[in-house]
Structures are given as structure tokens and as C-alpha cells.
N, C-alpha and C. Protein backbone atom coordinates (compact mmCIF):
# COMPACT_ATOMS: atom_id res chain seq x y z
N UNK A 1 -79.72 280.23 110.09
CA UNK A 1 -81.11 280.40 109.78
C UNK A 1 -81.95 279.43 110.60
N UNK A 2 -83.08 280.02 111.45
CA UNK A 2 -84.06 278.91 111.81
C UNK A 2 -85.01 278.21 111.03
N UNK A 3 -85.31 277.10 111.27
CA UNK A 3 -85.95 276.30 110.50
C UNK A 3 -87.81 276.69 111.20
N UNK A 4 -87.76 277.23 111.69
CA UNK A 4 -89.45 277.53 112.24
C UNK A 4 -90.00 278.88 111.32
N UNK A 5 -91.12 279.14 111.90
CA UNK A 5 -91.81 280.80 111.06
C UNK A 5 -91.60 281.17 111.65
N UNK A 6 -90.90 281.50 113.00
CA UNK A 6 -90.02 282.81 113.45
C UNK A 6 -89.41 283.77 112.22
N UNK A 7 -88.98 285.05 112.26
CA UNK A 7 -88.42 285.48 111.24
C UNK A 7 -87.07 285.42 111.66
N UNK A 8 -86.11 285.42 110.97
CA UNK A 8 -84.47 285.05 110.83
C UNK A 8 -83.75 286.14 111.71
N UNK A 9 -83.01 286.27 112.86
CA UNK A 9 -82.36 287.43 113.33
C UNK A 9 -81.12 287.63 112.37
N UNK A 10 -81.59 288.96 111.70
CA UNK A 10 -80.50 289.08 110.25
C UNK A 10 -79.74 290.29 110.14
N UNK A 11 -78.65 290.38 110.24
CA UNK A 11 -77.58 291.41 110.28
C UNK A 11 -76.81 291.27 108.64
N UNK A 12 -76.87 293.07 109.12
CA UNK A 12 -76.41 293.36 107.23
C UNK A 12 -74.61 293.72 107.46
N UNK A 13 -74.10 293.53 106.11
CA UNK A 13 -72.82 293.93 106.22
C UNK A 13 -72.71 294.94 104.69
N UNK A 14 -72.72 295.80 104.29
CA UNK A 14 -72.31 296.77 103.23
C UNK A 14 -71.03 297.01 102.81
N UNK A 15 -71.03 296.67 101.73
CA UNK A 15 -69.86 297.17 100.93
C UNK A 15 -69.40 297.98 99.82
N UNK A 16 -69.02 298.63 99.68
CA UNK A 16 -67.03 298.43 100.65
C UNK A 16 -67.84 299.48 101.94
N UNK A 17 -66.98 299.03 102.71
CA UNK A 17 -67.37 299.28 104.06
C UNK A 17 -67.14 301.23 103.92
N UNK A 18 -66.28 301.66 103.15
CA UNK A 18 -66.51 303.29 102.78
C UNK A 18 -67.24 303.51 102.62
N UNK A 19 -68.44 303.10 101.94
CA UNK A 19 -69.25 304.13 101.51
C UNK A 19 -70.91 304.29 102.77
N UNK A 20 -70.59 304.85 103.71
CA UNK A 20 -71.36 305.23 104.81
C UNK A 20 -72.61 305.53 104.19
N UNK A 21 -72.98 306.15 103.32
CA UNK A 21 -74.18 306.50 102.69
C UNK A 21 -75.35 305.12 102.04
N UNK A 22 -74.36 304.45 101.72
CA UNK A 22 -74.67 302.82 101.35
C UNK A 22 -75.49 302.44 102.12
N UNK A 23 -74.40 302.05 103.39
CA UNK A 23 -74.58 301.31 104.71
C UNK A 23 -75.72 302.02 105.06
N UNK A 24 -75.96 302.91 105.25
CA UNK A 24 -77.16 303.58 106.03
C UNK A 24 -78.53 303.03 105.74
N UNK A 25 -78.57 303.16 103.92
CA UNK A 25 -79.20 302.42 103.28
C UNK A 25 -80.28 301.25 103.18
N UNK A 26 -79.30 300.61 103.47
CA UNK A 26 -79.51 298.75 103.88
C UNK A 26 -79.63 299.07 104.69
N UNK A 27 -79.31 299.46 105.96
CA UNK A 27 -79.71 299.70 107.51
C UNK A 27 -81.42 299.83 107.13
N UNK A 28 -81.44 300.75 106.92
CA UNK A 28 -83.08 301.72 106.79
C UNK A 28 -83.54 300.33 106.23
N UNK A 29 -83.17 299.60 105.20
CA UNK A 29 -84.43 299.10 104.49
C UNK A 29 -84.28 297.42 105.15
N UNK A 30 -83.00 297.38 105.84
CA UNK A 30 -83.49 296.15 106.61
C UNK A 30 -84.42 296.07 108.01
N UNK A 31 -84.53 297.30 108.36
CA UNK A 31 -85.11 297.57 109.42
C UNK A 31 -86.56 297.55 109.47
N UNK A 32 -86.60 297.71 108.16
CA UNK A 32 -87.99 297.69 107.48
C UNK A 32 -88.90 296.69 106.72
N UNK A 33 -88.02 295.45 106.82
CA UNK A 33 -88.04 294.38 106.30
C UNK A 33 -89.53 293.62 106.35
N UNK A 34 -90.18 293.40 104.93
CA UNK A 34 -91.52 292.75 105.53
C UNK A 34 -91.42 290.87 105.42
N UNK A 35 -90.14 290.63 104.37
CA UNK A 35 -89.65 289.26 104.12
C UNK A 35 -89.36 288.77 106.16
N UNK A 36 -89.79 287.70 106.32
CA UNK A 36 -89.42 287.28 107.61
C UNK A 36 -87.85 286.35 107.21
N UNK A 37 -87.27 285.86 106.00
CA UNK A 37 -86.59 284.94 105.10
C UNK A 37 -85.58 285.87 105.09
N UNK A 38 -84.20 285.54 105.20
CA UNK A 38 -83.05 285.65 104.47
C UNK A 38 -83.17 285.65 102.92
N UNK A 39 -83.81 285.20 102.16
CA UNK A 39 -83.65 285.04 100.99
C UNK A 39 -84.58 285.92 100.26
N UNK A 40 -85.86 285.94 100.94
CA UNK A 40 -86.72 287.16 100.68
C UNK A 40 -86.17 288.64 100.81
N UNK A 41 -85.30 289.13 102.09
CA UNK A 41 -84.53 289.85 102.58
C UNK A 41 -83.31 289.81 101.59
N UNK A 42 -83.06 289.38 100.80
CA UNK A 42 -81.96 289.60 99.78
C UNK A 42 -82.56 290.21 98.46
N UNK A 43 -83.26 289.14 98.15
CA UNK A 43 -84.18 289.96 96.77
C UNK A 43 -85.01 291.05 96.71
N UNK A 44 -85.27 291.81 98.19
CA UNK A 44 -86.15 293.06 98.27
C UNK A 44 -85.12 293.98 98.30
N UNK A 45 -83.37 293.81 99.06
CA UNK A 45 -82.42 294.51 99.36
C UNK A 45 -82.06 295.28 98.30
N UNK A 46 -81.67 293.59 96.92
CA UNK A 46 -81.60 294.42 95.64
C UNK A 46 -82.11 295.20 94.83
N UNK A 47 -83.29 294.48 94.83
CA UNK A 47 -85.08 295.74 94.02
C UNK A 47 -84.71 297.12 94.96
N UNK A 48 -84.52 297.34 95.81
CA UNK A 48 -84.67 298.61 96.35
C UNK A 48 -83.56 299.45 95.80
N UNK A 49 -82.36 298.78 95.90
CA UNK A 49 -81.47 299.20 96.28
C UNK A 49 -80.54 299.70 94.24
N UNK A 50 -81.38 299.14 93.23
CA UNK A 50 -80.96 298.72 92.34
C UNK A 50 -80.84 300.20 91.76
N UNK A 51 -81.74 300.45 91.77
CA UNK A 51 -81.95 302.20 91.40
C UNK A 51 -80.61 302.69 91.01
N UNK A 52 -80.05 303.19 92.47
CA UNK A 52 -78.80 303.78 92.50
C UNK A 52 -77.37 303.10 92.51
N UNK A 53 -77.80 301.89 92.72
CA UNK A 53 -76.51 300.97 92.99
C UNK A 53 -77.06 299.96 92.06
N UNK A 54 -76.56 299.85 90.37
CA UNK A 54 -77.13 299.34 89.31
C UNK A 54 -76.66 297.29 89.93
N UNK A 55 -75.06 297.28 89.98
CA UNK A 55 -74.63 296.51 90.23
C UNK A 55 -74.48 295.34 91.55
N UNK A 56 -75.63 295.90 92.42
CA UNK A 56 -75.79 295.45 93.88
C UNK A 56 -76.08 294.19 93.63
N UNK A 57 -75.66 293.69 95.12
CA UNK A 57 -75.82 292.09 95.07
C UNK A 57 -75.81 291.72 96.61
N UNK A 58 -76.94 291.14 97.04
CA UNK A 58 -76.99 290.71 98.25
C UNK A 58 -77.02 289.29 98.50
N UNK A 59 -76.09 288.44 99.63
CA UNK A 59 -76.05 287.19 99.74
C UNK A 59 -76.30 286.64 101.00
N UNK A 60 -76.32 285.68 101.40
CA UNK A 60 -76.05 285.16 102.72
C UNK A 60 -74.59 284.29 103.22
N UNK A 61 -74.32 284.52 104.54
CA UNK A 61 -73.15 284.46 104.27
C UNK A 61 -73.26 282.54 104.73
N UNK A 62 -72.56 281.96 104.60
CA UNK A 62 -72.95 280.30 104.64
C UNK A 62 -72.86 279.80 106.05
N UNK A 63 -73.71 279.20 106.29
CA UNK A 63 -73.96 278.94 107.80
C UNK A 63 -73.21 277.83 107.90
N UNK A 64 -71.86 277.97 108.19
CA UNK A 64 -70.73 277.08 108.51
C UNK A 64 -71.09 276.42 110.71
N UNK A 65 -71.15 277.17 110.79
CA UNK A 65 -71.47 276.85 112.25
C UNK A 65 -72.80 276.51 112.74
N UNK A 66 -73.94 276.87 112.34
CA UNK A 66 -75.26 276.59 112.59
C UNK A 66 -75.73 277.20 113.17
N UNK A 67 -75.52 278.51 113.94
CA UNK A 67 -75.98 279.15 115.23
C UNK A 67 -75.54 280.45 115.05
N UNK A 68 -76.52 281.27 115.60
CA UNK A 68 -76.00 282.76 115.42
C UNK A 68 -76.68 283.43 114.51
N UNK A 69 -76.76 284.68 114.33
CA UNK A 69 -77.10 285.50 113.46
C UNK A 69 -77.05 285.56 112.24
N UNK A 70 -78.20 285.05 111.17
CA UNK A 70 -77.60 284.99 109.58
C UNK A 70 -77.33 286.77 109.22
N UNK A 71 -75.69 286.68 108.59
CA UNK A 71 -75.45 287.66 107.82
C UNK A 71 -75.68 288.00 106.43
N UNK A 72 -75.91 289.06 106.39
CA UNK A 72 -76.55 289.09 104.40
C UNK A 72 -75.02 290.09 104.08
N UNK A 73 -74.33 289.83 103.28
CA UNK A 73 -73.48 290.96 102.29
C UNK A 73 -74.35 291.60 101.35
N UNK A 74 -73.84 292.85 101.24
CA UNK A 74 -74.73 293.52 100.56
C UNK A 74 -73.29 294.17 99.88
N UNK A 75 -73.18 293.97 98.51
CA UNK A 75 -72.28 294.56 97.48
C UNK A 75 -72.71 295.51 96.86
N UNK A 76 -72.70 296.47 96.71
CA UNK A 76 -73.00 297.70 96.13
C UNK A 76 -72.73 297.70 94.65
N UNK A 77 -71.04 297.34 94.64
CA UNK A 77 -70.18 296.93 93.48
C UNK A 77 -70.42 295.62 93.02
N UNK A 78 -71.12 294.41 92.96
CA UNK A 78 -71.58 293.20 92.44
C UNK A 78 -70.54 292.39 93.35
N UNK A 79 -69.44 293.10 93.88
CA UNK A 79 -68.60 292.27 94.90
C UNK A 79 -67.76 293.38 95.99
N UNK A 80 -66.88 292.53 96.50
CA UNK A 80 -65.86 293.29 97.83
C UNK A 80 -65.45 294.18 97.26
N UNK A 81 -64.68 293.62 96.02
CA UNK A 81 -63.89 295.06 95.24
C UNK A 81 -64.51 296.56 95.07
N UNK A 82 -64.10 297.05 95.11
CA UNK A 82 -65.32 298.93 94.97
C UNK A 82 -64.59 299.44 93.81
N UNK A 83 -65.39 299.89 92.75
CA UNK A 83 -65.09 299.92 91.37
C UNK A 83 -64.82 301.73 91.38
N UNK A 84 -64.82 302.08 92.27
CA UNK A 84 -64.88 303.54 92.32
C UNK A 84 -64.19 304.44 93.79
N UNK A 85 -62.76 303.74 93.72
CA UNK A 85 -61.99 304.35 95.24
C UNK A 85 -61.14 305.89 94.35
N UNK A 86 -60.64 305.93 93.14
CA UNK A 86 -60.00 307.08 92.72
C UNK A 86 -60.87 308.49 92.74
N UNK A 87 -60.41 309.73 93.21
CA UNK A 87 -61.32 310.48 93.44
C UNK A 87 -60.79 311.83 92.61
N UNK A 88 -59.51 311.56 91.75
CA UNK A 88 -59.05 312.66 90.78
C UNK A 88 -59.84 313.59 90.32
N UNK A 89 -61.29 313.08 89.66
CA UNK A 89 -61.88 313.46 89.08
C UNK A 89 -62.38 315.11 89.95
N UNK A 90 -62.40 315.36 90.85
CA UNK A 90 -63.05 316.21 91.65
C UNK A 90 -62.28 317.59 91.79
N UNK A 91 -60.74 317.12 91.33
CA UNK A 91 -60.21 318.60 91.54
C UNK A 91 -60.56 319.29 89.79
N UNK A 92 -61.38 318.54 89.02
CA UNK A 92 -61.12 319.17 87.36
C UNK A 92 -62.21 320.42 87.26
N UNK A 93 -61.86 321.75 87.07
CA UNK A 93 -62.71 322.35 87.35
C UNK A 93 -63.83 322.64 86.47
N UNK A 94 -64.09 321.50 85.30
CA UNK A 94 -65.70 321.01 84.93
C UNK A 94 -66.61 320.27 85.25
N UNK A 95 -65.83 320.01 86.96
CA UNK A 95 -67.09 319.37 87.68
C UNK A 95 -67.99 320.13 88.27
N UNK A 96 -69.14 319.25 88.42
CA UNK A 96 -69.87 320.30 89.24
C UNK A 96 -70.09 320.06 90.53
N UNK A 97 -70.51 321.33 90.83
CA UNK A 97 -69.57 321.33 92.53
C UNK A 97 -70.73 322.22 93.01
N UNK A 98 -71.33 321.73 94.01
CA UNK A 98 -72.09 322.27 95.24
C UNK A 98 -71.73 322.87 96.85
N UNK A 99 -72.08 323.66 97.63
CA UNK A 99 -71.91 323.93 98.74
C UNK A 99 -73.01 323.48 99.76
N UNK A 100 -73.09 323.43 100.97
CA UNK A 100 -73.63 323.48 101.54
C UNK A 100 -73.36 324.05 102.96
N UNK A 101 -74.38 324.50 103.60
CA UNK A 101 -73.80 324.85 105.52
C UNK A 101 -74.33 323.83 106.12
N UNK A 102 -73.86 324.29 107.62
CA UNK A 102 -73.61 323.58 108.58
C UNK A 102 -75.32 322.60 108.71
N UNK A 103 -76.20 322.94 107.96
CA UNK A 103 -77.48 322.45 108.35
C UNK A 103 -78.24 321.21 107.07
N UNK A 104 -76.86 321.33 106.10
CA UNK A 104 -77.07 320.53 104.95
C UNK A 104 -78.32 321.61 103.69
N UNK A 105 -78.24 322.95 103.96
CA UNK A 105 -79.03 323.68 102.91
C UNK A 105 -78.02 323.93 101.88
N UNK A 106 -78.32 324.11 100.75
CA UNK A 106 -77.01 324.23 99.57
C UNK A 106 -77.42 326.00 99.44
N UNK A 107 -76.44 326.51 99.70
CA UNK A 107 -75.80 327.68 99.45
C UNK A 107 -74.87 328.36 98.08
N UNK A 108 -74.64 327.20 97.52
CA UNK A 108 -74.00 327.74 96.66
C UNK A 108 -73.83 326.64 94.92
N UNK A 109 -73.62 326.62 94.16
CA UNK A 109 -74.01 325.93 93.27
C UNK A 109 -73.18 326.36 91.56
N UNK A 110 -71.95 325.71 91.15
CA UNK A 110 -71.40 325.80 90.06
C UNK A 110 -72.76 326.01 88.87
N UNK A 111 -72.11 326.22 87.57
CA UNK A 111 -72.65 326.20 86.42
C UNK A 111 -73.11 324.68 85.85
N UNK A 112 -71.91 323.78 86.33
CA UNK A 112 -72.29 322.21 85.86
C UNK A 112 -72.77 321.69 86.64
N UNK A 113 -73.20 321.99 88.04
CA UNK A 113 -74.18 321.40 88.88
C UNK A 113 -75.60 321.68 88.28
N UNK A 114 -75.47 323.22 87.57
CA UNK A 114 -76.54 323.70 87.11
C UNK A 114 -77.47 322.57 85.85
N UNK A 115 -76.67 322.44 85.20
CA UNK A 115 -76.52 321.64 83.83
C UNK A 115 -76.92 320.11 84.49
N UNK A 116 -76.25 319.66 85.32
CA UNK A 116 -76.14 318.30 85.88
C UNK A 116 -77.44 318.17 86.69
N UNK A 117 -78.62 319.00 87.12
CA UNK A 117 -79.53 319.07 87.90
C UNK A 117 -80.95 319.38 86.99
N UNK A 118 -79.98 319.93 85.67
CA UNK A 118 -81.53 320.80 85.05
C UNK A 118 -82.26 322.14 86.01
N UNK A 119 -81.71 322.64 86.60
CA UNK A 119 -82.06 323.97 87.44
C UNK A 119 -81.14 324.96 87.29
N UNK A 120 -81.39 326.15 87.51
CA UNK A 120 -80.73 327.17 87.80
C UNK A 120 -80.37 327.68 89.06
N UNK A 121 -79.24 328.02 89.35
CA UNK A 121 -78.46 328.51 90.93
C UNK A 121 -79.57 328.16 91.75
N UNK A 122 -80.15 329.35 91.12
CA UNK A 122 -81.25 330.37 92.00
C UNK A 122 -82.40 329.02 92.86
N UNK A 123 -82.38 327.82 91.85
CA UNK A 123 -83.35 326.79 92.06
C UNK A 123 -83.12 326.32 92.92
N UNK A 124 -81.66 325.69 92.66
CA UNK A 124 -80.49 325.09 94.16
C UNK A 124 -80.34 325.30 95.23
N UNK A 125 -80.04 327.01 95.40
CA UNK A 125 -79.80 327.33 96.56
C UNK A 125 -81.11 327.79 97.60
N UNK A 126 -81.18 327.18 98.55
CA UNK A 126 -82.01 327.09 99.33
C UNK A 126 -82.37 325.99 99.49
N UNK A 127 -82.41 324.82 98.66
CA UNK A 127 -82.97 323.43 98.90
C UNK A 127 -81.95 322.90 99.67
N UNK A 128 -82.67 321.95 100.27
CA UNK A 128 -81.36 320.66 101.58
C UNK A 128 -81.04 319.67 100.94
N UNK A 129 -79.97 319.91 100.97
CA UNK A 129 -79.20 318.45 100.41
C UNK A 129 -79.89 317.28 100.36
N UNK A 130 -79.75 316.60 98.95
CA UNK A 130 -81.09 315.53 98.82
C UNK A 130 -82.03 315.40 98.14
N UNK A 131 -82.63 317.12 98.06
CA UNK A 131 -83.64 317.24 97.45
C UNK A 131 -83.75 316.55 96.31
N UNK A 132 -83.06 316.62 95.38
CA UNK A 132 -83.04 316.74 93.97
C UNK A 132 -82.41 314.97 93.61
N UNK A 133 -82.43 314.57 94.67
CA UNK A 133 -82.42 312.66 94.71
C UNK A 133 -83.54 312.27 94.51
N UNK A 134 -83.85 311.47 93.59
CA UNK A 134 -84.78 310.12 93.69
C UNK A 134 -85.56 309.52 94.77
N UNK A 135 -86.38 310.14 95.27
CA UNK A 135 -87.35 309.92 96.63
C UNK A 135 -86.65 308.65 96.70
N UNK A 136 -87.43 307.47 96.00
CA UNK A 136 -86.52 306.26 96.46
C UNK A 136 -85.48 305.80 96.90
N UNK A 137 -84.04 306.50 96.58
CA UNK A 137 -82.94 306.28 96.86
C UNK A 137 -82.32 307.29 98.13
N UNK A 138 -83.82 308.48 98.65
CA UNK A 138 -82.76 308.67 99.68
C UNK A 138 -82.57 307.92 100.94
N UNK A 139 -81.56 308.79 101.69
CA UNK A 139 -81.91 307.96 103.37
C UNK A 139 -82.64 308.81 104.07
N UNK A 140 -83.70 308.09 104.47
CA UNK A 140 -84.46 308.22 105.46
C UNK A 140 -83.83 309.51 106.55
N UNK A 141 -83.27 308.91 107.24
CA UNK A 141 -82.38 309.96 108.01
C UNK A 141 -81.61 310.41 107.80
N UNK A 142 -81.70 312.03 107.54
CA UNK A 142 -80.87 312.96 107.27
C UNK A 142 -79.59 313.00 108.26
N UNK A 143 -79.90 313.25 109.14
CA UNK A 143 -78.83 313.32 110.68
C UNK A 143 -77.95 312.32 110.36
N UNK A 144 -78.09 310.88 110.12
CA UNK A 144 -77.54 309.78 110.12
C UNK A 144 -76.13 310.46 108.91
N UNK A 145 -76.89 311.29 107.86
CA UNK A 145 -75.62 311.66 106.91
C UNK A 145 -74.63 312.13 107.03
N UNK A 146 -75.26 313.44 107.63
CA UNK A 146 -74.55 314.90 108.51
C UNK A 146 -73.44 314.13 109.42
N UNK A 147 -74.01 313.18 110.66
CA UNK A 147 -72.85 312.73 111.22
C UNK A 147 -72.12 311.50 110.82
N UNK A 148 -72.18 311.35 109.84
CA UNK A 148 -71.15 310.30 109.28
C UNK A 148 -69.95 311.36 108.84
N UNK A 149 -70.41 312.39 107.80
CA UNK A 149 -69.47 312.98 106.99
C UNK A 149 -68.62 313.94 108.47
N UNK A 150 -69.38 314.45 109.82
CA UNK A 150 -69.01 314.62 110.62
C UNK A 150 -67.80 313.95 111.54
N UNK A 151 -67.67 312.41 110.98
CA UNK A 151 -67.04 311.73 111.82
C UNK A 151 -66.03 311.30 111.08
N UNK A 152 -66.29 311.42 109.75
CA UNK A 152 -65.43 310.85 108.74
C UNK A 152 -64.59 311.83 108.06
N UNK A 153 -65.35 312.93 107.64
CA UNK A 153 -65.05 314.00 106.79
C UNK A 153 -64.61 314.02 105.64
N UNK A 154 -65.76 312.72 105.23
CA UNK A 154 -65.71 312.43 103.77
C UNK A 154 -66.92 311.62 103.24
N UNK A 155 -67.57 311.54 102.59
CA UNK A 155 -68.49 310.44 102.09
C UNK A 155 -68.45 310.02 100.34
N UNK A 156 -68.04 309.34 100.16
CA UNK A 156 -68.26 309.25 98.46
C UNK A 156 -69.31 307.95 98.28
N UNK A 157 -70.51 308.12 97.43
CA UNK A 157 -71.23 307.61 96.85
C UNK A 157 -72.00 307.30 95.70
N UNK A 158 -72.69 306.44 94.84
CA UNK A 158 -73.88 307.26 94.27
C UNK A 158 -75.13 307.50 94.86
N UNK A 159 -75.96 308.11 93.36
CA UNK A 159 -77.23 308.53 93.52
C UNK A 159 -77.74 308.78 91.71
N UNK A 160 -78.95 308.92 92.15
CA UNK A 160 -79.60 309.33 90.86
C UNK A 160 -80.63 310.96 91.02
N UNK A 161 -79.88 311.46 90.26
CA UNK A 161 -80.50 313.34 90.44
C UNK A 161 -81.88 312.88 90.05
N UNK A 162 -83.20 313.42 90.04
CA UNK A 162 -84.23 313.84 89.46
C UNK A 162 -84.21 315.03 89.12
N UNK A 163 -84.05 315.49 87.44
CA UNK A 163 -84.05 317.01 86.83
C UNK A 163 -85.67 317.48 87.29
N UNK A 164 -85.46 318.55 86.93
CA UNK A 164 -86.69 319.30 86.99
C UNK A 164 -87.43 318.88 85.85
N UNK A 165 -87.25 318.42 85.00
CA UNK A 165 -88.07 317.61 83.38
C UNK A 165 -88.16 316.35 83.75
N UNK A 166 -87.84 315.60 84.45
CA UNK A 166 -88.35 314.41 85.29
C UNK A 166 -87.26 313.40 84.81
N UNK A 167 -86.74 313.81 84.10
CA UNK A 167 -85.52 312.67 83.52
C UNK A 167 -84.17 312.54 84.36
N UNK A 168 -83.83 311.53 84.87
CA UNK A 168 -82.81 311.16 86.11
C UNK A 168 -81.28 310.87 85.43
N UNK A 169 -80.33 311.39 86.12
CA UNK A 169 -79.41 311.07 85.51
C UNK A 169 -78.48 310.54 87.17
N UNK A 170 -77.74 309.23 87.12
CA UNK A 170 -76.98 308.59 87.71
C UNK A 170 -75.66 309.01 87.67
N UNK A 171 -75.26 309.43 89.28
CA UNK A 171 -74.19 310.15 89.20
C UNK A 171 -73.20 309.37 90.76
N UNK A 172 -71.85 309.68 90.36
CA UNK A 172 -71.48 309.50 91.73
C UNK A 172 -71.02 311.10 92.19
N UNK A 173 -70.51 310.72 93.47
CA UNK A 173 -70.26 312.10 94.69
C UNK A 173 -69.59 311.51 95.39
N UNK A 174 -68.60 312.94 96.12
CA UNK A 174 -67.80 312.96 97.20
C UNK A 174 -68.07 313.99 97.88
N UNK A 175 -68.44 314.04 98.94
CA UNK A 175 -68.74 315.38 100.02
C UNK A 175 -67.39 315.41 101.15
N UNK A 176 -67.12 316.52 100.66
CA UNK A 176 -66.01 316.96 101.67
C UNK A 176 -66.50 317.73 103.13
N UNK A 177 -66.25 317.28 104.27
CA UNK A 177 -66.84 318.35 105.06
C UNK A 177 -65.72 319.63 104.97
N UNK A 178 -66.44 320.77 105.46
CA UNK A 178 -65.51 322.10 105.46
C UNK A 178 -64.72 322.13 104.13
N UNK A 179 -65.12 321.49 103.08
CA UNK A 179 -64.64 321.58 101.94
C UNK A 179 -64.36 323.01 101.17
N UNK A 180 -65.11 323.95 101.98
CA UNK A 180 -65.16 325.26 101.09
C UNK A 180 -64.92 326.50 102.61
N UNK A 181 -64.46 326.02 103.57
CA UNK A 181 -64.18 326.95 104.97
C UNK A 181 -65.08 325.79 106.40
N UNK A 182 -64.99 326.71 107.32
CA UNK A 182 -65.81 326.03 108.39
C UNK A 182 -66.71 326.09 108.03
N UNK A 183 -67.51 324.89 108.38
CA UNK A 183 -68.93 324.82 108.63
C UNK A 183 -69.47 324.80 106.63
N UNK A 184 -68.75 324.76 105.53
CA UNK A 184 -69.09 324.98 104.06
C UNK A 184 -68.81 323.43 103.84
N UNK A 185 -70.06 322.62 103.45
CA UNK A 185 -69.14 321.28 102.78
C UNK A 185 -69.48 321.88 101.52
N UNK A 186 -68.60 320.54 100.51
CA UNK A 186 -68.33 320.89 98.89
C UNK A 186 -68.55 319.58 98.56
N UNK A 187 -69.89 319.07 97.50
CA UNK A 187 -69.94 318.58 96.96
C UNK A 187 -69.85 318.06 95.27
N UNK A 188 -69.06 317.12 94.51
CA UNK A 188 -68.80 316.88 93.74
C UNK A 188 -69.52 316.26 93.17
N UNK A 189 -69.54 316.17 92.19
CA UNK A 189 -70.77 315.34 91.03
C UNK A 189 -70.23 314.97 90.07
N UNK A 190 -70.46 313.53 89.38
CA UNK A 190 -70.13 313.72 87.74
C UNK A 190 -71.19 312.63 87.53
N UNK A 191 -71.16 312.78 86.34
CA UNK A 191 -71.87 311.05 85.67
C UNK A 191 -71.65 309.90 85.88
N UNK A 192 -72.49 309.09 85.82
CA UNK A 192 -72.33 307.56 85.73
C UNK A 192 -72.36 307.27 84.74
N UNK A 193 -71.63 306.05 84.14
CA UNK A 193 -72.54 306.09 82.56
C UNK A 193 -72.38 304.60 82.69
């Protein structure tokens, strides 16, 4: 950290390093940073970030050397550990389960997505993936999503739905790409509680 009113050259690290949707996250909102402070830059990370990631925790990492780039950790999970690597839950077929094509529009839409969204099919299909997130909690850049799950061919995260009655319910997800044929991803949903 510099000791002048320069602002701090500050690099983020996200964790667990899986969850690409995270990372993107903190990317977007450090980029956006109006704190010039490491420490300011931690406490705006979490307010933002708290929404969907109840347990987040951002630190600095200790300036053992004196020089260089201050790093911030950004824990999603309150630490390294990730409280949510088992993904069983997704083959049970009372989850609810979404489609989408190659352009991120949802095409297709279970009964408990139905239930889990407060909409009907008919509501779903046609909207782009996202929609039905918490303005606050999405990412900024869509593309940035598309080619992660592109490169990865997987993303698991949370989020918080906004129903159509305005009441939000906190959920995690796994997006499979080609989950449902070429070019079909399949997304999973359940509760947070």
C-alpha cells in the first residue's frame, strides 16, 4: 500500500477460484471502484457483494514485502474453503431445471423452475438468462458468462431470483454447457436457505 493520495494499485483474488461467475463480479465492481483505499475497497466489495454471497469476506493480503501490488481476497464462502463443491443435488428430478440456446435466451423451463421464479413457462421462455436476477447481483457483462461456461463447461454459483411478486428467493446453480444437446445449456436451481 502507498502511503500518499495516490489510489492503491489493487488486484482482486476470488474465491474458490471455481466459481467464474464470482470472479467476474469483483472484477466489475473493482473496476469500478470509487474508494482510492484498500480498506475502503474491501468494505464496498462486501456491501455489494453481500446480496448474493451472504457470507463474503474481503481482506488484504499482508504486505510482507512492501512493494508491489496490494491484493484483496475476496471469499465468497467467509473463507478458502467453498461450502458448496457437491453437485448431487442436480440429477433429482424435483429440481428445477432451465434451458437455454446458444445466445443465453431460455427456451425451455421445468414446472419447479416455474414455482422457483413465480412465473409461468410461457413467462420464462423468451427472456435471457439473468433476467429474473436481482439487478444488483448481475454481471455486467453478459459475454464474460457465455465464455467462461464456454471454456469451462460448467459454472456453479449463487444468485438471488426476483419473483414476479417482488419477493427474492436465494438460490444456488450449476449451468452445464450443451447440457440438454449442442448448443442447449441446462440450468439447475435449488434453494438457499
Amino acid at each position: 500500500m502507498n502511503t500518499t493520495d495516490e489510489p492503491d494499485m489493487l488486484v482482486a483474488r476470488a474465491f474458490p477460484t471455481s466459481d467464474l461467475i464470482f470472479a467476474e463480479r469483483v472484477r466489475e465492481l473493482l473496476q469500478r471502484r470509487s474508494d482510492p483505499k484498500a480498506k475502503g475497497v474491501c468494505e464496498a466489495l462486501e456491501t455489494s457483494l453481500r446480496g448474493a454471497y451472504p457470507a463474503v469476506r474481503a481482506t488484504t493480503r499482508d504486505s510482507g514485502a512492501g512493494f508491489g501490488d496490494t491484493v484483496i481476497y475476496v471469499f465468497r464462502d467467509g473463507s478458502v474453503t467453498s461450502a458448496m463443491e457437491a453437485v448431487e443435488w442436480i440429477s433429482d428430478p424435483a429440481t428445477a431445471r432451465l434451458v437455454t440456446d446458444r445466445s443465453g435466451t431460455y427456451v425451455d423451463a421445468n414446472e419447479r423452475a416455474e414455482d422457483l421464479f413465480g412465473r409461468t413457462a410461457a413467462e420464462i421462455i423468451g427472456s435471457k438468462a439473468g433476467s429474473f436476477t436481482r439487478p444488483d447481483d448481475r454481471v455486467t457483462d453478459d459475454d464474460a458468462v457465455w465464455r467462461a461456461l464456454e471454456r469451462t463447461g460448467r459454472l456453479h454459483s449463487l444468485a438471488v431470483i426476483r419473483c414476479a411478486d417482488g419477493t427474492e428467493t436465494p438460490v444456488e446453480f450449476v449451468t452445464l454447457k450443451d447440457g440438454d444437446g449442442p448448443g442447449r445449456n441446462v440450468t439447475y436451481l435449488r434453494e438457499r436457505h
